[in-house]
PDB file of N, CA and C in Angstrom:
ATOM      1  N   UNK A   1     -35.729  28.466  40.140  1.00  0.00           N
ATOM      2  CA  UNK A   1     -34.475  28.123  40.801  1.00  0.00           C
ATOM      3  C   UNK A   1     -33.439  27.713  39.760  1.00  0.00           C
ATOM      4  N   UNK A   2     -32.253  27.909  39.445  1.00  0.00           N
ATOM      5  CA  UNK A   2     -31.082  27.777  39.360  1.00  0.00           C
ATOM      6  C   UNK A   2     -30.672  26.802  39.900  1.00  0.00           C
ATOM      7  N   UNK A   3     -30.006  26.018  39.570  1.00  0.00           N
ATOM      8  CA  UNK A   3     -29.384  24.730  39.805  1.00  0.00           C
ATOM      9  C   UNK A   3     -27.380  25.134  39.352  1.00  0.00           C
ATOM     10  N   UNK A   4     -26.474  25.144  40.211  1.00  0.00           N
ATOM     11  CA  UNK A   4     -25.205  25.318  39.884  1.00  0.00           C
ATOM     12  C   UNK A   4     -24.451  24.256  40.019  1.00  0.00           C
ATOM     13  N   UNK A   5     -23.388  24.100  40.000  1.00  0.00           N
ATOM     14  CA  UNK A   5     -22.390  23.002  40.014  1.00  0.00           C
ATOM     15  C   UNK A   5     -21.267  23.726  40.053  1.00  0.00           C
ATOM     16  N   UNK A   6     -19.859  22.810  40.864  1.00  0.00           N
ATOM     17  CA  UNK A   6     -19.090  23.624  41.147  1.00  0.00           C
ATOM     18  C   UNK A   6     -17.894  22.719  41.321  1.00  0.00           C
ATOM     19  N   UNK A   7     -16.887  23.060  41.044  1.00  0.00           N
ATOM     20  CA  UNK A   7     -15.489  22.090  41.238  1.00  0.00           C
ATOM     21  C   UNK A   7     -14.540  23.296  42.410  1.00  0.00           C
ATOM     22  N   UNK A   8     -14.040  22.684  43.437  1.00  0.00           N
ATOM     23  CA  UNK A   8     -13.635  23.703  44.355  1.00  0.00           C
ATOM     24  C   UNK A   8     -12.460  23.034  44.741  1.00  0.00           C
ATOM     25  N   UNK A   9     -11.328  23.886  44.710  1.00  0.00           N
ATOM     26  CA  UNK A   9      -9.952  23.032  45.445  1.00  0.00           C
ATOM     27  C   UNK A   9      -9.230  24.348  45.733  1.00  0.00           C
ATOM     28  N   UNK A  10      -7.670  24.666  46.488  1.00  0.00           N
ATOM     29  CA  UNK A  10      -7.178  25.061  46.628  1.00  0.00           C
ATOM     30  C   UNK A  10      -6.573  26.518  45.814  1.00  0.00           C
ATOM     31  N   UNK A  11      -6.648  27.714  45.946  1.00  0.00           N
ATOM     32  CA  UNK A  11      -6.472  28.506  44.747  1.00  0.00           C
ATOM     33  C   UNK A  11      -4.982  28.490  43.891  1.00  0.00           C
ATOM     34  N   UNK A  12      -3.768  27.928  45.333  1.00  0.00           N
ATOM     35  CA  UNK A  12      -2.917  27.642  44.510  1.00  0.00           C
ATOM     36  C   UNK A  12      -3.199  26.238  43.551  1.00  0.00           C
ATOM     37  N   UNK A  13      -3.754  25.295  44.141  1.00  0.00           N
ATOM     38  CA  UNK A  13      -3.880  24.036  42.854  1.00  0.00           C
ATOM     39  C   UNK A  13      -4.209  24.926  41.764  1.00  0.00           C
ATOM     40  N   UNK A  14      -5.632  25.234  41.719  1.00  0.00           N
ATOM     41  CA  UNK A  14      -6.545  25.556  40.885  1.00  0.00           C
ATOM     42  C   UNK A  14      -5.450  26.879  39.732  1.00  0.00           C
ATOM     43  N   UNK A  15      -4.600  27.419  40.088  1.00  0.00           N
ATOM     44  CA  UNK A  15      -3.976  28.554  39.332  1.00  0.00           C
ATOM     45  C   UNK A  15      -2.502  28.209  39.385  1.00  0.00           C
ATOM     46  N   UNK A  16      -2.136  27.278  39.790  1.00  0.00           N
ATOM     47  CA  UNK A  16      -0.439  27.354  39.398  1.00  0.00           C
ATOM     48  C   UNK A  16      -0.042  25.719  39.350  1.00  0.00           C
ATOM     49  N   UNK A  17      -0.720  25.099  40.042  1.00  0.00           N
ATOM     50  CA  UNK A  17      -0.376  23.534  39.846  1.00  0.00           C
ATOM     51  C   UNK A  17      -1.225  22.724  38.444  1.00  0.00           C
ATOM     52  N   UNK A  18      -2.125  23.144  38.149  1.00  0.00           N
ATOM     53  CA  UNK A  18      -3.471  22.404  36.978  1.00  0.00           C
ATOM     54  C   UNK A  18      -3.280  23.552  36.017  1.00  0.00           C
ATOM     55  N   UNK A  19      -3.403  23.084  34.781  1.00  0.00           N
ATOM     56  CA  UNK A  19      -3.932  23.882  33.509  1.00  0.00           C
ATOM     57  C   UNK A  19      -5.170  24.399  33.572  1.00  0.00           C
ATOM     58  N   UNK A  20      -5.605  25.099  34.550  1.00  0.00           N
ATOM     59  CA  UNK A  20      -7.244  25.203  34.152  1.00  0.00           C
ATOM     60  C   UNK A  20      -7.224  26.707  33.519  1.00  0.00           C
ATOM     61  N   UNK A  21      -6.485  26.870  33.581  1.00  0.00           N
ATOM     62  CA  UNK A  21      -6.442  28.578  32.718  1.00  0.00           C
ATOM     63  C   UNK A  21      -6.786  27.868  31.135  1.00  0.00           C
ATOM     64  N   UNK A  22      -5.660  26.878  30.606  1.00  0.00           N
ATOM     65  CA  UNK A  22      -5.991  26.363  29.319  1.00  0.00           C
ATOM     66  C   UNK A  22      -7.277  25.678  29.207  1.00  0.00           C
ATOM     67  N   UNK A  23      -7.532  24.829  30.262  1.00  0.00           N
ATOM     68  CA  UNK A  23      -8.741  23.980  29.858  1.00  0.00           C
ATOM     69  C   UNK A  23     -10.376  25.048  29.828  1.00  0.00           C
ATOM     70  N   UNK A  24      -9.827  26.116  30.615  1.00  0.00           N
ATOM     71  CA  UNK A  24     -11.462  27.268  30.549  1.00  0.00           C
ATOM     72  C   UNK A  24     -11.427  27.954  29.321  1.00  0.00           C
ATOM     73  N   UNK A  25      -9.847  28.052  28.420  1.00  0.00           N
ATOM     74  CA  UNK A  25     -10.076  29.022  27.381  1.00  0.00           C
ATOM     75  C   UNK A  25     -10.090  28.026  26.270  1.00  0.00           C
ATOM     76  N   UNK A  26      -9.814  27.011  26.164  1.00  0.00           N
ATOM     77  CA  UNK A  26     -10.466  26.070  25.652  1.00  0.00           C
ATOM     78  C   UNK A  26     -12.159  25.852  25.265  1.00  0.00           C
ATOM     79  N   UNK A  27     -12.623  25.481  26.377  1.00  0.00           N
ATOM     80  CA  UNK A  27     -13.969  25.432  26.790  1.00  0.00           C
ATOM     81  C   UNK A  27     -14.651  27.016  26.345  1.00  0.00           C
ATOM     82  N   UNK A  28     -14.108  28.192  26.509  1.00  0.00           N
ATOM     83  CA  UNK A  28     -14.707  29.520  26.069  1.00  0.00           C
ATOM     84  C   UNK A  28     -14.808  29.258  24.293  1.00  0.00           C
ATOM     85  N   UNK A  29     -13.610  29.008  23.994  1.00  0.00           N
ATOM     86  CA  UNK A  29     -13.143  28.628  22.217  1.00  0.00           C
ATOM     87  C   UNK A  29     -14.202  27.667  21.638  1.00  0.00           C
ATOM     88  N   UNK A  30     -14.365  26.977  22.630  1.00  0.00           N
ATOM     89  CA  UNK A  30     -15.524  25.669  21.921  1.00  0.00           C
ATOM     90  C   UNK A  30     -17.093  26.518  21.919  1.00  0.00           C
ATOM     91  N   UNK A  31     -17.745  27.095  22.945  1.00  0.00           N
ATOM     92  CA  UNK A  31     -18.592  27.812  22.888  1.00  0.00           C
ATOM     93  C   UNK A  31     -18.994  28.703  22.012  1.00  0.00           C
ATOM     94  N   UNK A  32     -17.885  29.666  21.841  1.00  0.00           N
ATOM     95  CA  UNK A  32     -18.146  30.482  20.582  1.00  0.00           C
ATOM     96  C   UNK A  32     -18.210  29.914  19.417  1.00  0.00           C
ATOM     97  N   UNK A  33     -17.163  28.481  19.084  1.00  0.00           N
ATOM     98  CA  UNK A  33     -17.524  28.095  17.885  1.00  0.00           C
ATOM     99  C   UNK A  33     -18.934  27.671  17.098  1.00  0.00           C
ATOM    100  N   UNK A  34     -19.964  27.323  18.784  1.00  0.00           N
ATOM    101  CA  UNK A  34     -21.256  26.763  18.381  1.00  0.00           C
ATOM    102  C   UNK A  34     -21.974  27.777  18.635  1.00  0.00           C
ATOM    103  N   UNK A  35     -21.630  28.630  19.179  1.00  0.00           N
ATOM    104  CA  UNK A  35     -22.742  29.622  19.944  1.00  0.00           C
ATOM    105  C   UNK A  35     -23.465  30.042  20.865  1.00  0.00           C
ATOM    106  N   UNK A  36     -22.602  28.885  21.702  1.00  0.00           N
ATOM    107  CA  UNK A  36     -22.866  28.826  23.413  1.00  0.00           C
ATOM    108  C   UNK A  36     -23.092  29.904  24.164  1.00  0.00           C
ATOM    109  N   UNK A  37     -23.566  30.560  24.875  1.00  0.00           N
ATOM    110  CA  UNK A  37     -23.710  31.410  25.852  1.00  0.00           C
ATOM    111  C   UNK A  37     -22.526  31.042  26.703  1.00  0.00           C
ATOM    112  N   UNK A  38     -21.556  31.362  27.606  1.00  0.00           N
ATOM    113  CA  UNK A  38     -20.623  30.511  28.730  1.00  0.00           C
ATOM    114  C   UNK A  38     -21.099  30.941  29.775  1.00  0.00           C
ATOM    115  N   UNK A  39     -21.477  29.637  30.129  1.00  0.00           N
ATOM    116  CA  UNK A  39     -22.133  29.049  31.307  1.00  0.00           C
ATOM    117  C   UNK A  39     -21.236  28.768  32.898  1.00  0.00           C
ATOM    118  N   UNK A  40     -20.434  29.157  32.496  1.00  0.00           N
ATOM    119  CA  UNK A  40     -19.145  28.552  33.641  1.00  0.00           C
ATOM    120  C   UNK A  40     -18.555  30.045  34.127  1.00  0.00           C
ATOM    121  N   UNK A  41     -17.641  30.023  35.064  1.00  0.00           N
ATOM    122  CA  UNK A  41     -17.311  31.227  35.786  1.00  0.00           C
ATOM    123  C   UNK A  41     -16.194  30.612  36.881  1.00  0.00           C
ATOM    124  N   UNK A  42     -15.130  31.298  36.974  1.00  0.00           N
ATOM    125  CA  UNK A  42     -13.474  31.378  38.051  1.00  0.00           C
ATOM    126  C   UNK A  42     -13.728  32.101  38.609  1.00  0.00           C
ATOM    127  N   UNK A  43     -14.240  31.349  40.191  1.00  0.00           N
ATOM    128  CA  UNK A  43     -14.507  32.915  41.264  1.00  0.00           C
ATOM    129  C   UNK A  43     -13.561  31.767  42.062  1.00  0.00           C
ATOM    130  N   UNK A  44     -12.706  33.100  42.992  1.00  0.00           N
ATOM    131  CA  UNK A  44     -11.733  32.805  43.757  1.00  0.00           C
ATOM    132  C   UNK A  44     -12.255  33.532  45.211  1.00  0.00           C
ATOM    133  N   UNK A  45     -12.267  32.686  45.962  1.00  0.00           N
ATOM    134  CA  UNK A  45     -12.963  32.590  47.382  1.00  0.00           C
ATOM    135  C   UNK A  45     -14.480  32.935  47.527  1.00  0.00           C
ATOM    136  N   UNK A  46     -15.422  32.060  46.865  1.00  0.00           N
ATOM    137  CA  UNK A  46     -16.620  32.124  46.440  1.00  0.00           C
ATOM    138  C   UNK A  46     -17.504  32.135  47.938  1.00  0.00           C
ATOM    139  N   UNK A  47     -18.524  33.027  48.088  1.00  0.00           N
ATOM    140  CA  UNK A  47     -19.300  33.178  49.254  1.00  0.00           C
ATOM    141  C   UNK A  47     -20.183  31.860  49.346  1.00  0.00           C
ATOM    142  N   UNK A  48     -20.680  31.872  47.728  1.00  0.00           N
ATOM    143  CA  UNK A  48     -21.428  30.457  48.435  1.00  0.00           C
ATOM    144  C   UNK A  48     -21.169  29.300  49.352  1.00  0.00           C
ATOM    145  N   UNK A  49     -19.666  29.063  49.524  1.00  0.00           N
ATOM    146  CA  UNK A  49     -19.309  27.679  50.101  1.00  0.00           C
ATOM    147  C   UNK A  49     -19.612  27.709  51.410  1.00  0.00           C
ATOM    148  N   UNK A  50     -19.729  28.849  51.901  1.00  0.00           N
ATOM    149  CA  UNK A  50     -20.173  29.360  53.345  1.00  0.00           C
ATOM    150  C   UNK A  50     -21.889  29.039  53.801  1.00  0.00           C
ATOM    151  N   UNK A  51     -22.390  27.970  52.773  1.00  0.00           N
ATOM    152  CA  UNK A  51     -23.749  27.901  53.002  1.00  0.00           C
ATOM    153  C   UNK A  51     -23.739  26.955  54.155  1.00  0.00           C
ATOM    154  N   UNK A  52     -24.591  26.623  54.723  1.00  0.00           N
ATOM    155  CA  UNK A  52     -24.891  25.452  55.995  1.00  0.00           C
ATOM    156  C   UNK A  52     -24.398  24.362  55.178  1.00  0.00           C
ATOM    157  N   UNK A  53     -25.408  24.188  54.157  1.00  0.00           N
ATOM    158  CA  UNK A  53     -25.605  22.849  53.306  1.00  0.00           C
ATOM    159  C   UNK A  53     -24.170  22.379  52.833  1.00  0.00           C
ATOM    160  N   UNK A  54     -23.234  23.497  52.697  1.00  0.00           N
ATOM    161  CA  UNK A  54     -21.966  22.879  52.017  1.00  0.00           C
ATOM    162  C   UNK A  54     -20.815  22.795  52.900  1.00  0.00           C
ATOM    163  N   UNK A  55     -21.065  22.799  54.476  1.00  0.00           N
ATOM    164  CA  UNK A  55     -20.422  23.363  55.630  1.00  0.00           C
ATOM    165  C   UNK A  55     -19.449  21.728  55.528  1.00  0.00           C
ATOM    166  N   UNK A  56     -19.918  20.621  54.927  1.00  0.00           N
ATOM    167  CA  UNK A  56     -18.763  19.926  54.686  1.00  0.00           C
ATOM    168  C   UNK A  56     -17.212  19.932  54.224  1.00  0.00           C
ATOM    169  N   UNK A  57     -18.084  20.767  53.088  1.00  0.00           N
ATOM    170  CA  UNK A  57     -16.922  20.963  52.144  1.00  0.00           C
ATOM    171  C   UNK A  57     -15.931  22.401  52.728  1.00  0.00           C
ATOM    172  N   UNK A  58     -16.844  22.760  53.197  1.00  0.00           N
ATOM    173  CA  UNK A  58     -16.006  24.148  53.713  1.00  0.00           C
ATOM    174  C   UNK A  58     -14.840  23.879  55.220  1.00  0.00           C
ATOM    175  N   UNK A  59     -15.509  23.164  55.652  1.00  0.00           N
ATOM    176  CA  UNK A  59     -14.672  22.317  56.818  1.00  0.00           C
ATOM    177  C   UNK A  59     -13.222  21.879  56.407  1.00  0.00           C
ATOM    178  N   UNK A  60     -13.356  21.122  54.788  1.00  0.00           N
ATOM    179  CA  UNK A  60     -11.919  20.383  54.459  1.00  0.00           C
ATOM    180  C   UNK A  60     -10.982  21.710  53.346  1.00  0.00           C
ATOM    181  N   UNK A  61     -11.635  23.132  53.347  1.00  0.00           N
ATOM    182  CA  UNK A  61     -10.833  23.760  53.081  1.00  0.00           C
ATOM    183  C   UNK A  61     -10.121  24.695  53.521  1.00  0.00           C
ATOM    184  N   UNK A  62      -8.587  25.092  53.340  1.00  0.00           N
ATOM    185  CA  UNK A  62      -7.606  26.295  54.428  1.00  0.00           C
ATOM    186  C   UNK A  62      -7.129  27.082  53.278  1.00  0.00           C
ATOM    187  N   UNK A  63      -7.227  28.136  53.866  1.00  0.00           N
ATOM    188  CA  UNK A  63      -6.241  28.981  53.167  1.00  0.00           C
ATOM    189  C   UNK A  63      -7.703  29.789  51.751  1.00  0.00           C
ATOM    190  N   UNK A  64      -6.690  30.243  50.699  1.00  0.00           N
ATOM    191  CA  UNK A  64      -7.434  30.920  50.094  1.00  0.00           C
ATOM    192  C   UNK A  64      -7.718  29.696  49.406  1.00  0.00           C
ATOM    193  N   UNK A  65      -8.932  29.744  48.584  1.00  0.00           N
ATOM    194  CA  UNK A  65      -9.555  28.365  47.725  1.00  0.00           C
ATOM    195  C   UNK A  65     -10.062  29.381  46.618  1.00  0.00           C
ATOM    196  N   UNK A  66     -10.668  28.965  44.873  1.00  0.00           N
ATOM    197  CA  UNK A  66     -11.326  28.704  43.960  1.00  0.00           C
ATOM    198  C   UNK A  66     -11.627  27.858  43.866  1.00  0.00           C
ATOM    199  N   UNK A  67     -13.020  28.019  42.568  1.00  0.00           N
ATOM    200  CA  UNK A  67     -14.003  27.308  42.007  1.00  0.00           C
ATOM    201  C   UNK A  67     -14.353  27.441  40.942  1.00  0.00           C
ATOM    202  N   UNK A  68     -14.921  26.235  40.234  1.00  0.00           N
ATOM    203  CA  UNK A  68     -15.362  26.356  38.704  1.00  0.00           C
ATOM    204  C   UNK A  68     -16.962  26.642  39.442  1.00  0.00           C
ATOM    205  N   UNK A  69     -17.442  27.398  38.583  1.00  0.00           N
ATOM    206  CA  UNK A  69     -19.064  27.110  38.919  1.00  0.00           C
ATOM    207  C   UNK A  69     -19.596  27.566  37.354  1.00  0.00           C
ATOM    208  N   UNK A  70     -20.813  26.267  36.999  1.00  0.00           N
ATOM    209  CA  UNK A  70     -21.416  25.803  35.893  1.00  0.00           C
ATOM    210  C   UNK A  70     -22.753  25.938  36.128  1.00  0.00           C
ATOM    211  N   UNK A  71     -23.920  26.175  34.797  1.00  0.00           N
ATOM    212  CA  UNK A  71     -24.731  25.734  34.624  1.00  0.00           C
ATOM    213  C   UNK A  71     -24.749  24.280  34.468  1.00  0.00           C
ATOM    214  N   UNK A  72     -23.969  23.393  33.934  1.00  0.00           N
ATOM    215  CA  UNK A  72     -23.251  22.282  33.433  1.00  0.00           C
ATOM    216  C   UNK A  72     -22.809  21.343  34.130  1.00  0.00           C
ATOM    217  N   UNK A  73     -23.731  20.507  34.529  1.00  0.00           N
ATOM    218  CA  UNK A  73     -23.266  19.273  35.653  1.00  0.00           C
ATOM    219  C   UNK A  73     -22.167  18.543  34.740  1.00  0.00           C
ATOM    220  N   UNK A  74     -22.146  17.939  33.871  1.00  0.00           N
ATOM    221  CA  UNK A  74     -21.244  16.966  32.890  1.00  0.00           C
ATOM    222  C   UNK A  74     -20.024  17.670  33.046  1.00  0.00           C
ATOM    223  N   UNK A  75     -19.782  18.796  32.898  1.00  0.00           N
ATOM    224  CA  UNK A  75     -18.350  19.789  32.318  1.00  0.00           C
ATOM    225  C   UNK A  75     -17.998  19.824  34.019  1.00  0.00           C
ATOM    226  N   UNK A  76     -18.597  19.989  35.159  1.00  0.00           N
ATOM    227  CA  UNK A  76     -18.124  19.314  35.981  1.00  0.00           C
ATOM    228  C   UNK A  76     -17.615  18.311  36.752  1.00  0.00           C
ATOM    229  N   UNK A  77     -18.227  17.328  36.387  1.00  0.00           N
ATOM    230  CA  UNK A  77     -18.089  16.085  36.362  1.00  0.00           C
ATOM    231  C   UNK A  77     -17.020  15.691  35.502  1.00  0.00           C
ATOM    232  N   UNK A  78     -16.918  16.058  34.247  1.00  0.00           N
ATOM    233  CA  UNK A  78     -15.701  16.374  33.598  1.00  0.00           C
ATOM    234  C   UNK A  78     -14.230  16.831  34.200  1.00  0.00           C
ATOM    235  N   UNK A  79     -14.149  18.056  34.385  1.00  0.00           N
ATOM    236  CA  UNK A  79     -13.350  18.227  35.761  1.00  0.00           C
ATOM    237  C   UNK A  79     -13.122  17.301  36.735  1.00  0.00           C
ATOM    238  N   UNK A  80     -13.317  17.453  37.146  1.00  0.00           N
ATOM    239  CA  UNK A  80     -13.266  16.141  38.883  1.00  0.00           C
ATOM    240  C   UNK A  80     -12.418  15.359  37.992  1.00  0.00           C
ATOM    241  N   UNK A  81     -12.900  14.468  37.091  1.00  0.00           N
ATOM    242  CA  UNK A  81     -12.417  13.482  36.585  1.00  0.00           C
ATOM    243  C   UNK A  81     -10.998  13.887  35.569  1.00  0.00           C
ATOM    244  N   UNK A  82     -10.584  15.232  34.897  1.00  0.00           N
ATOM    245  CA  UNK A  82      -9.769  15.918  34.453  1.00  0.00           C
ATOM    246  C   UNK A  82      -8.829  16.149  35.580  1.00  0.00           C
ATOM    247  N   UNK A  83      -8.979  16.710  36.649  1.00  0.00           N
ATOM    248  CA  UNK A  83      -8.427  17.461  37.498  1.00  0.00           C
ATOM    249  C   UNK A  83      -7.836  16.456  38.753  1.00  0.00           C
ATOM    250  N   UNK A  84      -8.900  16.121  39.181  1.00  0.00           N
ATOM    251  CA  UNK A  84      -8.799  14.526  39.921  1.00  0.00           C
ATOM    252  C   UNK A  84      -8.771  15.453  41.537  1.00  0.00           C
ATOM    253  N   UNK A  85      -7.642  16.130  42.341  1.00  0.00           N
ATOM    254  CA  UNK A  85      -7.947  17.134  43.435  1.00  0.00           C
ATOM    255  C   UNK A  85      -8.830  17.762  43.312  1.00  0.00           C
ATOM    256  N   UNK A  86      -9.550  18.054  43.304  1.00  0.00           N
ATOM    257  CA  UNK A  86     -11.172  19.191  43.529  1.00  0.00           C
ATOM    258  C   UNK A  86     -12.086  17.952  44.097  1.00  0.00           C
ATOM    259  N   UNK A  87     -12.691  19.305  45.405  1.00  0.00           N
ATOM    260  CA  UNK A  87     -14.428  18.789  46.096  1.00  0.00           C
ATOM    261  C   UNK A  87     -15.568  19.056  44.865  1.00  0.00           C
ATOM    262  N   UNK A  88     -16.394  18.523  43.999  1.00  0.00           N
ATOM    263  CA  UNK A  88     -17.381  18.698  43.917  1.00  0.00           C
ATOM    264  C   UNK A  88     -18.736  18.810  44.473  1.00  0.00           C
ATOM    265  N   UNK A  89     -19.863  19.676  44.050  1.00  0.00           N
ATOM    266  CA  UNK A  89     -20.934  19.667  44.969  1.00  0.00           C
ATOM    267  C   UNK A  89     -21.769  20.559  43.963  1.00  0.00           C
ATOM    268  N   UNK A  90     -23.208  21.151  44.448  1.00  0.00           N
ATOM    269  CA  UNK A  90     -23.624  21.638  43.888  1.00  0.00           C
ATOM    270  C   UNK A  90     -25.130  22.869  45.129  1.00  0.00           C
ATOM    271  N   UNK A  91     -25.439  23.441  44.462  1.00  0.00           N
ATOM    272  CA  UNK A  91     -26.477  24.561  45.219  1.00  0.00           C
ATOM    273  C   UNK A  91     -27.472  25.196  44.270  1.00  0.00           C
ATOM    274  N   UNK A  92     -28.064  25.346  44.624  1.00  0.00           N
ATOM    275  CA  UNK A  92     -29.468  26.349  43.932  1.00  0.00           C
ATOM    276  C   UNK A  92     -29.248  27.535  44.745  1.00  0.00           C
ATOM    277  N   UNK A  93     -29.745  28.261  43.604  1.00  0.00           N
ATOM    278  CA  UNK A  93     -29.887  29.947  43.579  1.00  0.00           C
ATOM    279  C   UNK A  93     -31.147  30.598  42.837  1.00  0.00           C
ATOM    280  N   UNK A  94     -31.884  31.687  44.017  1.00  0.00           N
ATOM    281  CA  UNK A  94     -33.034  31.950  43.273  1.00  0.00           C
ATOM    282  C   UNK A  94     -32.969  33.139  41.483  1.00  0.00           C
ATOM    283  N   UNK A  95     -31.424  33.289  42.102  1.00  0.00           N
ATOM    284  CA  UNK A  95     -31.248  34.477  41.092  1.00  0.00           C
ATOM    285  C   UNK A  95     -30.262  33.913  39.881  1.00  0.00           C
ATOM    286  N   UNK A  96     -29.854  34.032  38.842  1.00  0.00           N
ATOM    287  CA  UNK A  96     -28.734  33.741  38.424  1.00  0.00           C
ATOM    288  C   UNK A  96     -27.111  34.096  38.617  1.00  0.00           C
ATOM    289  N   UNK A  97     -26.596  33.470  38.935  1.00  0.00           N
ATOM    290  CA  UNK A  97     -24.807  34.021  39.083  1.00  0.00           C
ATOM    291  C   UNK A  97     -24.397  34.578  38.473  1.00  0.00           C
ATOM    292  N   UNK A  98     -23.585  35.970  39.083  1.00  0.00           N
ATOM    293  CA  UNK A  98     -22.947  36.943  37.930  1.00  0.00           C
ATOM    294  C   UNK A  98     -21.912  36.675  38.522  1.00  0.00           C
ATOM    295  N   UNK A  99     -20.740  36.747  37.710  1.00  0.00           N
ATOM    296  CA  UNK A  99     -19.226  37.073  38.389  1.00  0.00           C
ATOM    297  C   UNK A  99     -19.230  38.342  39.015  1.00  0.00           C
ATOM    298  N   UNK A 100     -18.262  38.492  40.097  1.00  0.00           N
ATOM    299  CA  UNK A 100     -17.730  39.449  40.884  1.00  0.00           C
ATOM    300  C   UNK A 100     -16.753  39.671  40.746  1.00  0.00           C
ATOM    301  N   UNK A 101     -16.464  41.217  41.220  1.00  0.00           N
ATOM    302  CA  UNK A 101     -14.564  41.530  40.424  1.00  0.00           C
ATOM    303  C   UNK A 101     -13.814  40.700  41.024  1.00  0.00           C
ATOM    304  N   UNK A 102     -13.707  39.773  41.729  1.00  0.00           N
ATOM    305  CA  UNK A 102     -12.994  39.122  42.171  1.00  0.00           C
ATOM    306  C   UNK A 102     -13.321  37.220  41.046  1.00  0.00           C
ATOM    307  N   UNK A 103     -13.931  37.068  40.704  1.00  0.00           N
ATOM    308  CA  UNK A 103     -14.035  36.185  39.710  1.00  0.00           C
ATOM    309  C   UNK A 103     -13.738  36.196  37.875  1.00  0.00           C
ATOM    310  N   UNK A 104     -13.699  35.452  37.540  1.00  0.00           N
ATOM    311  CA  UNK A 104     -12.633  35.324  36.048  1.00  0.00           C
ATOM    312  C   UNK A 104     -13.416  34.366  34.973  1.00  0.00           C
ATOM    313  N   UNK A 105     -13.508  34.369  34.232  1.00  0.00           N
ATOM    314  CA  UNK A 105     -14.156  33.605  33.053  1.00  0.00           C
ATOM    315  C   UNK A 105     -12.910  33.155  32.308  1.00  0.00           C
TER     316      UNK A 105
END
């Protein structure tokens, strides 16, 4: 199992109100410098949130929404606390997450 993490808010916050375009190519820049694999992924209207388990979070969102989603609980937690608007939460997956053409690194 896969363990994910995920920062989720509004797609306009997330792309026109917050820097997160800078703070992900940032975070890509730091990776390569050590040799990171990148662990993180910008999917914009992510299927997972539609799970039972996250039917909270899906309740307090309208309209179109994005998400950070991490191997990386801290760099989320990071966020939240960077960003301050975003639901955090998290889900297991038996498979690993690939982006979809509709998601962004």
């Amino acid at each position: 199992m896969y363990n994910y993490y995920f920062a989720i808010a509004s797609q306009n916050f997330l792309m026109n109100e917050e820097p997160v375009e800078e703070i992900l190519r940032e975070r890509t820049s730091y990776y390569k410098s050590i040799n990171k694999d990148i662990d993180f992924w910008f999917v914009i209207n992510p299927t997972f949130i539609q799970s039972s388990k996250l039917n909270y979070i899906n309740q307090e969102l309208i309209g179109s929404y994005a998400a950070i989603v991490s191997l990386d609980q801290q760099f989320i937690q990071w966020l939240k606390l960077r960003i301050g608007f975003v639901e955090i939460g998290h889900f297991e997956s038996k498979s690993l997450f690939t982006p979809t053409e509709t998601s962004r690194t």
